[in-house]
Protein backbone atom coordinates (compact mmCIF):
# COMPACT_ATOMS: atom_id res chain seq x y z
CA UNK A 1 0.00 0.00 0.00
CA UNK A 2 1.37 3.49 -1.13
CA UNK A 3 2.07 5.69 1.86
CA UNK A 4 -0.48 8.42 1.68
CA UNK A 5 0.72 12.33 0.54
CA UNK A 6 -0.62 13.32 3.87
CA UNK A 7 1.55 11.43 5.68
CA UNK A 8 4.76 12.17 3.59
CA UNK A 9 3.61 16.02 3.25
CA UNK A 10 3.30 16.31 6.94
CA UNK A 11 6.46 14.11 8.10
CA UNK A 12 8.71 15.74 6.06
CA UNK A 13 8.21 19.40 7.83
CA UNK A 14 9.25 17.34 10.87
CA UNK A 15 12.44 16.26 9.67
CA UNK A 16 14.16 18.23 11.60
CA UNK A 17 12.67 16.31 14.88
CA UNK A 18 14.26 13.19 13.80
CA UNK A 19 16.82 11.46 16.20
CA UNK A 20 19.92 10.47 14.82
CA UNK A 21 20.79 7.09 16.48
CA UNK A 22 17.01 5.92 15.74
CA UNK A 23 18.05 2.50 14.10
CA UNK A 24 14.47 1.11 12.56
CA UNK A 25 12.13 -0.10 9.94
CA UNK A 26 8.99 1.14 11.10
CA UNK A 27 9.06 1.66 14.61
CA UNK A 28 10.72 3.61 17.40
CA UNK A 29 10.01 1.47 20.32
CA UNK A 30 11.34 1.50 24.21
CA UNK A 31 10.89 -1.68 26.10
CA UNK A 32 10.84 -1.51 30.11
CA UNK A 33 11.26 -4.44 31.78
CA UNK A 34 10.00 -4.96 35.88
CA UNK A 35 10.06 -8.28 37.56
CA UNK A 36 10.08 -7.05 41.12
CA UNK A 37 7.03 -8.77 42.19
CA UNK A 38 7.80 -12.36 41.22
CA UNK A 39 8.51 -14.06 44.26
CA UNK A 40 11.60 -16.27 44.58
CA UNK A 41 14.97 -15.92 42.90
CA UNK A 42 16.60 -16.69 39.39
CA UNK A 43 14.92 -14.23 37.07
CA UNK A 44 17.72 -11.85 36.53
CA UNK A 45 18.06 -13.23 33.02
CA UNK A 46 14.69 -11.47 32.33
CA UNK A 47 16.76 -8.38 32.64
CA UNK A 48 17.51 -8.90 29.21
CA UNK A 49 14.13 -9.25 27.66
CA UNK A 50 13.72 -5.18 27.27
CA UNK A 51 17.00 -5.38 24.91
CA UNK A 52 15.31 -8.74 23.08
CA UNK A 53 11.56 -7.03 22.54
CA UNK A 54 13.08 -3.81 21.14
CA UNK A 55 15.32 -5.28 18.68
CA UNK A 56 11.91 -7.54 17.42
CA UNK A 57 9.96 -4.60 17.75
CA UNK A 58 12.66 -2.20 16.02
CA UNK A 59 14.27 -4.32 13.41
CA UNK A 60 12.00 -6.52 11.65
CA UNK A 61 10.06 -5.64 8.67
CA UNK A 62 6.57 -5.08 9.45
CA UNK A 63 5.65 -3.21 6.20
CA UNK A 64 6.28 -2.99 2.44
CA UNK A 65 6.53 1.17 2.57
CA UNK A 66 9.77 2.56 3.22
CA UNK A 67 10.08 4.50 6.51
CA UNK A 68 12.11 7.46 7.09
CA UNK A 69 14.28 8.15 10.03
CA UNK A 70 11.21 11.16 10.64
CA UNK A 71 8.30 8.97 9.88
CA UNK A 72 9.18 6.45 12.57
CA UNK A 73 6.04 5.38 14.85
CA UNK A 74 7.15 6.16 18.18
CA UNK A 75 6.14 3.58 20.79
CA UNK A 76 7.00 2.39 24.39
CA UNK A 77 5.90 -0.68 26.35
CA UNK A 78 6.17 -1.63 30.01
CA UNK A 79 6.69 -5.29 30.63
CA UNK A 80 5.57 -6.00 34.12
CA UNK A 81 5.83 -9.66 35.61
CA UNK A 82 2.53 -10.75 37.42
CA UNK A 83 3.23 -14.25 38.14
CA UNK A 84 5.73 -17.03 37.89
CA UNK A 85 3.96 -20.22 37.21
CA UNK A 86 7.63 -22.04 36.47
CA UNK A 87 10.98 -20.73 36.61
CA UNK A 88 10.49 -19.96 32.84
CA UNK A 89 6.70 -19.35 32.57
CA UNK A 90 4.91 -16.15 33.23
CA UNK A 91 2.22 -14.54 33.37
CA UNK A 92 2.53 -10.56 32.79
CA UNK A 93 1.01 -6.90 31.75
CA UNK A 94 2.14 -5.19 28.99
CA UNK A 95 1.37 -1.34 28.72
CA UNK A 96 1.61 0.06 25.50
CA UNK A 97 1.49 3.44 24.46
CA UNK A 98 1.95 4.80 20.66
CA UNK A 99 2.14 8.33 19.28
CA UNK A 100 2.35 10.86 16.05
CA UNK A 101 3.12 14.18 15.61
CA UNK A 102 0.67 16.79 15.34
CA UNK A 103 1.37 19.13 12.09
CA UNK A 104 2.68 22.32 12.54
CA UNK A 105 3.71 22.10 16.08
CA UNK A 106 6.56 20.00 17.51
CA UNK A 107 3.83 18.34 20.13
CA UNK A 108 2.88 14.24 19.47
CA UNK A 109 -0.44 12.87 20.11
CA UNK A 110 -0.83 9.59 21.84
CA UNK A 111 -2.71 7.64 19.04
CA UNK A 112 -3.14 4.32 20.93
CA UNK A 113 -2.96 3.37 24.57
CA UNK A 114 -3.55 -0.35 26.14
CA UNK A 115 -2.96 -2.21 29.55
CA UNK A 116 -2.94 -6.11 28.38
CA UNK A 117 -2.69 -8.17 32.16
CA UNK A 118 -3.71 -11.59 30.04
CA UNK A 119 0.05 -12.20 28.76
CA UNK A 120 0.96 -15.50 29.57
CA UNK A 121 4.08 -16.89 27.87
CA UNK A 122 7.21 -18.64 28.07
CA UNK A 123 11.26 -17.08 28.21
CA UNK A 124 14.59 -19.09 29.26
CA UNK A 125 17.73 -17.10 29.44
CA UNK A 126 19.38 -16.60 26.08
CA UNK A 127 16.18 -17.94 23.67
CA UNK A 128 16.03 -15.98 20.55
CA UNK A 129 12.81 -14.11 19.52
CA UNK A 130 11.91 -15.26 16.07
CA UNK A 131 10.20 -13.64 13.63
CA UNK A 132 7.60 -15.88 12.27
CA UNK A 133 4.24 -14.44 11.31
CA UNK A 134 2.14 -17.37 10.41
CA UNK A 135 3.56 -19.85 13.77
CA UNK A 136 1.78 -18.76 16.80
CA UNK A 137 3.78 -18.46 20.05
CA UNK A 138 2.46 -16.98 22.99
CA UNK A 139 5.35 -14.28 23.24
CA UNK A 140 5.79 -13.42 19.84
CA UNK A 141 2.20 -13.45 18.73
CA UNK A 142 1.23 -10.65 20.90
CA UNK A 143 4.39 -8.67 20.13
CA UNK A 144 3.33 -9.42 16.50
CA UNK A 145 -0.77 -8.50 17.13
CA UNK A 146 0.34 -4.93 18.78
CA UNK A 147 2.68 -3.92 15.98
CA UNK A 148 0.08 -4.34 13.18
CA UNK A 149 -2.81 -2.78 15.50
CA UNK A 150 -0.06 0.33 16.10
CA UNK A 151 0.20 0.25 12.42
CA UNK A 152 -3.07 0.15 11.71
CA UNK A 153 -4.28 2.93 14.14
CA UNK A 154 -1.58 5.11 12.95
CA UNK A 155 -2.54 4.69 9.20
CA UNK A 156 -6.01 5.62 9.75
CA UNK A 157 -5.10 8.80 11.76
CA UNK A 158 -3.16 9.85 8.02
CA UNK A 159 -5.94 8.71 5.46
CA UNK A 160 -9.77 6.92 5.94
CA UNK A 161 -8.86 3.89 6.63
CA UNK A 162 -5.92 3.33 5.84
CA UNK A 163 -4.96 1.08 8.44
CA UNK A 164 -6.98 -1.66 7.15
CA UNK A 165 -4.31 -4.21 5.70
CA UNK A 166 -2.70 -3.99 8.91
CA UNK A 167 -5.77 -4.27 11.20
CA UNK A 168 -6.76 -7.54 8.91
CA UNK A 169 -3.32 -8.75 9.44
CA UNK A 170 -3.52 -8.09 13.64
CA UNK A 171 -6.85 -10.06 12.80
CA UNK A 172 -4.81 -13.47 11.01
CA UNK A 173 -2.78 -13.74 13.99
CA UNK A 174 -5.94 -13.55 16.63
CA UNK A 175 -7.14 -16.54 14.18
CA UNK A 176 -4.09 -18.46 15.12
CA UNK A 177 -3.98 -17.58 18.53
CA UNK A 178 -7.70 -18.77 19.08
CA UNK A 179 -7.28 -21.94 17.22
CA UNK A 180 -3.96 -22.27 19.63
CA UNK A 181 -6.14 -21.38 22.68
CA UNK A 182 -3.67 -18.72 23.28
CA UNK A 183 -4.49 -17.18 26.46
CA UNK A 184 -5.86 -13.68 26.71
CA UNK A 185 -7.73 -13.87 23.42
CA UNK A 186 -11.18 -15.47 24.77
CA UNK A 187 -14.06 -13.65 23.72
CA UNK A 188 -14.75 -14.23 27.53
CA UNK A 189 -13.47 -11.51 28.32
CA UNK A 190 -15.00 -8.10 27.08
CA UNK A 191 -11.50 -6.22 26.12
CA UNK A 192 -9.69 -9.26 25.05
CA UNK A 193 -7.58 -8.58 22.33
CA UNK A 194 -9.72 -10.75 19.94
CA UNK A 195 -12.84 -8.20 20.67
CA UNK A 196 -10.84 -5.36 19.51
CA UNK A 197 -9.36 -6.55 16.29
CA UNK A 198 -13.41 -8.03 15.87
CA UNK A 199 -14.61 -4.40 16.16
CA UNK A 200 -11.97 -2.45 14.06
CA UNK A 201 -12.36 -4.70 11.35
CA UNK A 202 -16.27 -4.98 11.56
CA UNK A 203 -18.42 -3.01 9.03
CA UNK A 204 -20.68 -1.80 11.75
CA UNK A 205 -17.61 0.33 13.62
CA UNK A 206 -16.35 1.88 10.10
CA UNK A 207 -17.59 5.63 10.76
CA UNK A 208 -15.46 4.81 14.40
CA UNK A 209 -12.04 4.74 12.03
CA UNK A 210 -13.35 7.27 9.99
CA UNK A 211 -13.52 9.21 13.11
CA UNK A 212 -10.22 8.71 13.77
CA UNK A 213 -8.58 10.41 10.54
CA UNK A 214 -11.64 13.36 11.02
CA UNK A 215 -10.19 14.00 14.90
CA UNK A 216 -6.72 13.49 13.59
CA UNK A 217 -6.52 15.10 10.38
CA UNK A 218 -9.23 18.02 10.76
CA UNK A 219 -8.97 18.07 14.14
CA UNK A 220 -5.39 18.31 15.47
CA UNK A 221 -3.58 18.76 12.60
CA UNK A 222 -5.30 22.19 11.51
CA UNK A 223 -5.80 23.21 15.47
CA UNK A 224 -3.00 25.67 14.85
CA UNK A 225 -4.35 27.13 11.35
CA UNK A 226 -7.74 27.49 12.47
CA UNK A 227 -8.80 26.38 15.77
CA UNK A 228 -12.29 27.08 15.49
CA UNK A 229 -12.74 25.34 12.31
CA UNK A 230 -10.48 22.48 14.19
CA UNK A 231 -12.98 22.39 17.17
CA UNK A 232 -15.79 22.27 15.18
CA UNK A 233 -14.14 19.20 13.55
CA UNK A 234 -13.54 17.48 16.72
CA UNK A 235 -17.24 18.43 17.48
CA UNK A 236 -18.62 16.24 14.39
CA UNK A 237 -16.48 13.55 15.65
CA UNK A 238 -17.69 13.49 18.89
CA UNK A 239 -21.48 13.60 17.96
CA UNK A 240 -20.52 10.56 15.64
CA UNK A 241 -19.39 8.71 18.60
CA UNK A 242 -22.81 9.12 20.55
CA UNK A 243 -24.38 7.75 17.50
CA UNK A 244 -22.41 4.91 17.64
CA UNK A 245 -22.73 4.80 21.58
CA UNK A 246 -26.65 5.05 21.39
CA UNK A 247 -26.72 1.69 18.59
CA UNK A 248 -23.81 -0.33 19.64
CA UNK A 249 -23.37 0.65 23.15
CA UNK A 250 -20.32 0.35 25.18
CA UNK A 251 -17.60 -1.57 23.31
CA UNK A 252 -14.41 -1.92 24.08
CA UNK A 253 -13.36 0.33 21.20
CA UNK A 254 -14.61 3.40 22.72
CA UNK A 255 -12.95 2.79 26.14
CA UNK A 256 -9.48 2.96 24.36
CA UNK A 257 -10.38 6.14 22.72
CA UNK A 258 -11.15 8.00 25.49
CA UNK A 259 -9.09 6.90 27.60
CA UNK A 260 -6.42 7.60 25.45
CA UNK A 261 -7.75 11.15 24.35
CA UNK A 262 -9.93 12.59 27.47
CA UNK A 263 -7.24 14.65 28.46
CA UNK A 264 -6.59 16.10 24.83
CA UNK A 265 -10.31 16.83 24.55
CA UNK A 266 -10.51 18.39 27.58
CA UNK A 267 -7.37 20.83 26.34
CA UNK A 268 -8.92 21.08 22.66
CA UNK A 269 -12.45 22.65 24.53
CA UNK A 270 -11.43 24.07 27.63
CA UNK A 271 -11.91 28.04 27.69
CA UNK A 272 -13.31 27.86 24.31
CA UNK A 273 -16.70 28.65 23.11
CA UNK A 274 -17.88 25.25 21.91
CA UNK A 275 -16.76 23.97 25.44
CA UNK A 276 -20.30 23.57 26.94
CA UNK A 277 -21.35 21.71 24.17
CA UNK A 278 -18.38 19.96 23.69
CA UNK A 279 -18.81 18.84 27.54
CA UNK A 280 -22.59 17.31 27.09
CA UNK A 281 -21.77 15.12 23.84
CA UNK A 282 -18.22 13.90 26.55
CA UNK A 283 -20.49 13.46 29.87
CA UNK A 284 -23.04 11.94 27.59
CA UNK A 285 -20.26 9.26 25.67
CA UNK A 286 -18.07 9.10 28.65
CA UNK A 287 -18.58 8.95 32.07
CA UNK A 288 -16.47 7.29 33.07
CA UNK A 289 -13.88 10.85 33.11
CA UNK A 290 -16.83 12.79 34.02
CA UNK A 291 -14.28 15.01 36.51
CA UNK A 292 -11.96 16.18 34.05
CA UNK A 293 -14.60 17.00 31.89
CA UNK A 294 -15.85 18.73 34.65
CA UNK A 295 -12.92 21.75 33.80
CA UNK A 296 -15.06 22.58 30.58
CA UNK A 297 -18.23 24.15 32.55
CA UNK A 298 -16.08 25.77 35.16
């Protein structure tokens, strides 16, 4: 898939940003590791895990487009060990947290945010992390799910859906998973990973990604040319989102927008005239940050 003008147009006024040592294909990530609360001794090996996820996450191909140094998707994940069910068996949370820039400023926008406490996989000291898209393993897998869902939400934030080859290919490896009886992709649980991938590739939550490239595109990106026009943009998305909230109702998909974005939205409206409105289409959609909305009517 061609890499939108958008994208290019926009990325390459922020070459200038670009780090130097960043040594990548596609992404930009930073992998914290934190065993602290397994109980026992002998994990120090899993020290070395941070170094072994960011070299998978950093150097393998995860595209066809080329990537420059500037267009990096910068990304950072927190590997926190739950449980030790063997010495080399674990159960853990990974946080993940992916971002953009915003055009015409030198700010980033947090584009996806997710707290995953169903890993459960397998590490010895020393084994290799191997690149393998169509063999499910329970460590690799959901290294290899989150990289094509970051891809995918990033794409659509640049052009209408154009995440969609990446969000069907986050999809082929919940297939595999599921037929594995991986664990943490049971539709038993409401905000598996299999429910998400379900809902951004279902017909029914299109106008949802279309939202996306509206807030991103309309929204943030001309903020600094014309913020009213940029409001008003962010406005239409929102009212979008209580349609969708009124005929699907609470999906899983909505929680990791705003809870990604409340705190942008409440910056984007606050001390602005569209704020009271802006603040009943947010109390109405999301409650559950019902105090920082709070701020706009204030």
């Amino acid at each position: 898939m061609a890499r939108s003008f958008l994208k290019i147009a926009l990325l390459v006024l922020l070459a200038g940003l670009a780090r130097p040592d960043a040594a990548a294909r596609e992404f930009q990530c930073t992998v914290q590791v934190n065993y602290r609360q397994l109980e026992g001794s002998g994990f120090e090996f899993l020290n070395d895990l941070d170094e072994f996820v960011e070299n998978y996450m950093n150097k393998n191909n995860w595209t066809n487009d080329r990537f420059e140094l500037e267009e990096l998707i910068e990304c950072s994940m927190t590997i926190a060990f739950l449980e030790a069910f063997t010495q080399t068996s674990f159960r853990a949370q990974l946080v993940l947290t992916s971002t953009r820039p915003i055009y015409g400023t030198t700010a980033k926008t947090t584009v996806l945010q997710i707290s995953d406490n169903l890993w459960e996989f397998s590490f010895a000291q020393g084994t290799p992390l191997i690149f393998e898209i169509e063999r499910y393993d329970a460590l690799t897998s959901v290294l290899d799910y989150y990289a094509y869902l970051m891809l995918g939400y990033d794409y659509d934030t640049f052009s209408e859906l154009g995440g969609e080859e990446y969000f069907q290919k986050a999809r082929r490896i919940m297939q595999l998973a599921t037929a594995a009886n991986g664990a943490g992709w049971s539709t038993m649980n409401l905000d598996s990973r299999t429910h998400l991938v379900d809902q951004m590739t279902g017909p029914r939550f299109k106008p949802l990604r279309e939202a996306y490239f509206e807030y991103h595109f309309f929204g943030l990106d001309h903020f600094t040319r014309d913020a009213d026009a940029a409001r008003k943009a962010v406005l239409a998305v929102l009212a979008t989102m209580q349609e969708l909230y009124d005929d699907l109702s609470r999906q899983y998909v909505f929680d990791i927008f705003f809870s990604t974005k409340y705190q942008e939205l409440t910056s984007v409206f606050e001390q602005s005239d569209q704020s009271s409105q802006a603040y009943a289409l947010l109390a109405s959609v999301d409650p559950a940050h019902l105090t920082t909305y709070d701020q706009l009517v204030q």
